[in-house]
Protein backbone atom coordinates (compact mmCIF):
# COMPACT_ATOMS: atom_id res chain seq x y z
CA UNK A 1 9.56 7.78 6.34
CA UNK A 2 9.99 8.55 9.87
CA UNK A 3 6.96 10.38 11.85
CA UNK A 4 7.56 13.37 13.07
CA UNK A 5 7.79 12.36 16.74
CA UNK A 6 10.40 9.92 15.33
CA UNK A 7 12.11 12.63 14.17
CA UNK A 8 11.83 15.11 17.08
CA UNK A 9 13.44 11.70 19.26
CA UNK A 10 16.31 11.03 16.28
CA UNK A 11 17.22 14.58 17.14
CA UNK A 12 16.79 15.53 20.40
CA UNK A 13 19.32 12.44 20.89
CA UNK A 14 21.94 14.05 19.30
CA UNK A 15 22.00 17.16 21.98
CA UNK A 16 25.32 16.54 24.01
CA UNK A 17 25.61 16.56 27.15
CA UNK A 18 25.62 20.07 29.07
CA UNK A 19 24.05 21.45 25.73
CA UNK A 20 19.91 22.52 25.42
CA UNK A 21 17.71 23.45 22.69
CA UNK A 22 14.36 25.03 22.28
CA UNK A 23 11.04 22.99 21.22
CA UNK A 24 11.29 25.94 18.37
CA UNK A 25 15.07 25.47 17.41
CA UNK A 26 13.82 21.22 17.05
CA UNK A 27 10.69 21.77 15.20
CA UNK A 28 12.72 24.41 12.88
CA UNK A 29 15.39 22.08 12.92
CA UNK A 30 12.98 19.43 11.10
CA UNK A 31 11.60 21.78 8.82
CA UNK A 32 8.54 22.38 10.51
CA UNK A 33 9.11 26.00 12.64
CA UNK A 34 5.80 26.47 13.84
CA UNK A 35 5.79 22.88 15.58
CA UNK A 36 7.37 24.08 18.73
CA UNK A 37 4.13 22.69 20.94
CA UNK A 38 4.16 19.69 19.07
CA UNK A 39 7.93 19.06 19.88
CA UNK A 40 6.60 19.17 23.17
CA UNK A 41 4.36 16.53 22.75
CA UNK A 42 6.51 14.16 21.19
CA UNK A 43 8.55 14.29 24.24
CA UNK A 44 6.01 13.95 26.60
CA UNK A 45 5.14 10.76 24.50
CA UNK A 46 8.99 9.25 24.53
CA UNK A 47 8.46 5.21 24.86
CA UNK A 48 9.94 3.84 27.63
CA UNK A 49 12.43 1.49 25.53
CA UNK A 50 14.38 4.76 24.15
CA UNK A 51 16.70 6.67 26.30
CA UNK A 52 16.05 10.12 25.11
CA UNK A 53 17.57 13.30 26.53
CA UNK A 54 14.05 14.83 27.17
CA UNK A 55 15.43 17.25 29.73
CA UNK A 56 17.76 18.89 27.36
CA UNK A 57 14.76 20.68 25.46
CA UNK A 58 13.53 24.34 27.32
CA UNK A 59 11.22 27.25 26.28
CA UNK A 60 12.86 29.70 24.27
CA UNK A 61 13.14 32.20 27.24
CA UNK A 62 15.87 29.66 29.00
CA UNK A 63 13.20 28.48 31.33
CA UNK A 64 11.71 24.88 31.91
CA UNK A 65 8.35 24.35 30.71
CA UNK A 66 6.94 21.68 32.21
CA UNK A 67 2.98 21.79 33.32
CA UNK A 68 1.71 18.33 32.61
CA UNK A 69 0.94 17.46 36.19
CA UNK A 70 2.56 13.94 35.29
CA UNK A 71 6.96 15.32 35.79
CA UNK A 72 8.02 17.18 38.60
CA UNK A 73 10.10 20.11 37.27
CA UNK A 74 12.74 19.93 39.54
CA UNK A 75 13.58 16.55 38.07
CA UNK A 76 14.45 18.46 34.71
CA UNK A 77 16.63 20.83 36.60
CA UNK A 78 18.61 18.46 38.29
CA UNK A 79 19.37 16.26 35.45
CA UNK A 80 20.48 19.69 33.49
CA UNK A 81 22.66 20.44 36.45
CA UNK A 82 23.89 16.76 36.32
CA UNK A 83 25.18 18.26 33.21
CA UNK A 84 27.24 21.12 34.27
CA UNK A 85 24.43 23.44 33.16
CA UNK A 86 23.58 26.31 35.46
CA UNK A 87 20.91 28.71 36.38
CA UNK A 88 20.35 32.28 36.75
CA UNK A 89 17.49 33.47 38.44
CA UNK A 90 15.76 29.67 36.96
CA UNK A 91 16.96 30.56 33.76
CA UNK A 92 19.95 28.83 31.12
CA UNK A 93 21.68 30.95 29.30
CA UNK A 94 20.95 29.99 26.17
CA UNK A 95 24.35 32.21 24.57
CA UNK A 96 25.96 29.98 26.60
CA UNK A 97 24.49 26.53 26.62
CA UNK A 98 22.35 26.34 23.23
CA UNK A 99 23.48 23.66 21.20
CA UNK A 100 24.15 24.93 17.28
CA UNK A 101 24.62 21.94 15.33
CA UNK A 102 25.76 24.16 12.15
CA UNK A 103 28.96 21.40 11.69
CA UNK A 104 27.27 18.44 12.88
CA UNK A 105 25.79 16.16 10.09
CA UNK A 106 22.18 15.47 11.43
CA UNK A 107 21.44 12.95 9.03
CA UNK A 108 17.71 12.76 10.15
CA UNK A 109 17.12 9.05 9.60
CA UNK A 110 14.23 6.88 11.52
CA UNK A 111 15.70 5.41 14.55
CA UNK A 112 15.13 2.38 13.47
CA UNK A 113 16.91 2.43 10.32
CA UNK A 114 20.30 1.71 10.20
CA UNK A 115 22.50 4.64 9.23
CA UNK A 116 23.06 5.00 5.33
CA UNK A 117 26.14 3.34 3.89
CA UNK A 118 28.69 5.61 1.60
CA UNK A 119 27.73 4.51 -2.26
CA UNK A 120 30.81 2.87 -3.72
């Protein structure tokens, strides 16, 4: 079984590109709605080996919320941008931009498990 910082890092990879979601809409997203903060921290500790769209999680007001001392915000901005994703008054519209993965099979395996096979 995959750890829930696993988990929060399975996921968050799936976010397209130009898309965002909340810590809250991940941590509900994993079972675990009151987990928002720890979403948070499972980001911050991302391993260096995983390419992880970080940047594609904000608060749930559209804003980035970023006070570890360690990122520049800006950073975050500019790679959403990178993305075609724009700001009003430094906020994302989430109507607009939040990714709803209602279709999308999230099969929430470990990364490092290979995806299931179909049973024969």
């Amino acid at each position: 079984m995959a750890s829930f910082f696993e988990q929060v890092w399975y996921l968050v990879a799936k976010i397209p590109c130009g898309k965002v979601a909340t810590y809250g809409q991940i941590a509900y997203l994993l079972g675990n709605p009151r987990a928002a903060r720890t979403v948070g921290w499972a980001l911050h500790g991302i391993p260096d080996d995983l390419d992880i769209p970080w940047h594609r999680v904000i608060n749930s007001k559209g804003r980035i919320s970023m006070d570890c001392g360690e990122h520049d915000p800006d950073l975050q901005r500019l790679l959403l941008e990178g993305e075609g994703v724009e700001f009003v008054n430094d906020r994302i519209d989430l109507v607009r931009y939040q990714w709803r993965p209602v279709d999308e099979n999230l099969n929430l395996s470990p990364l490092d498990e290979k995806e299931p096979q179909d049973a024969v």
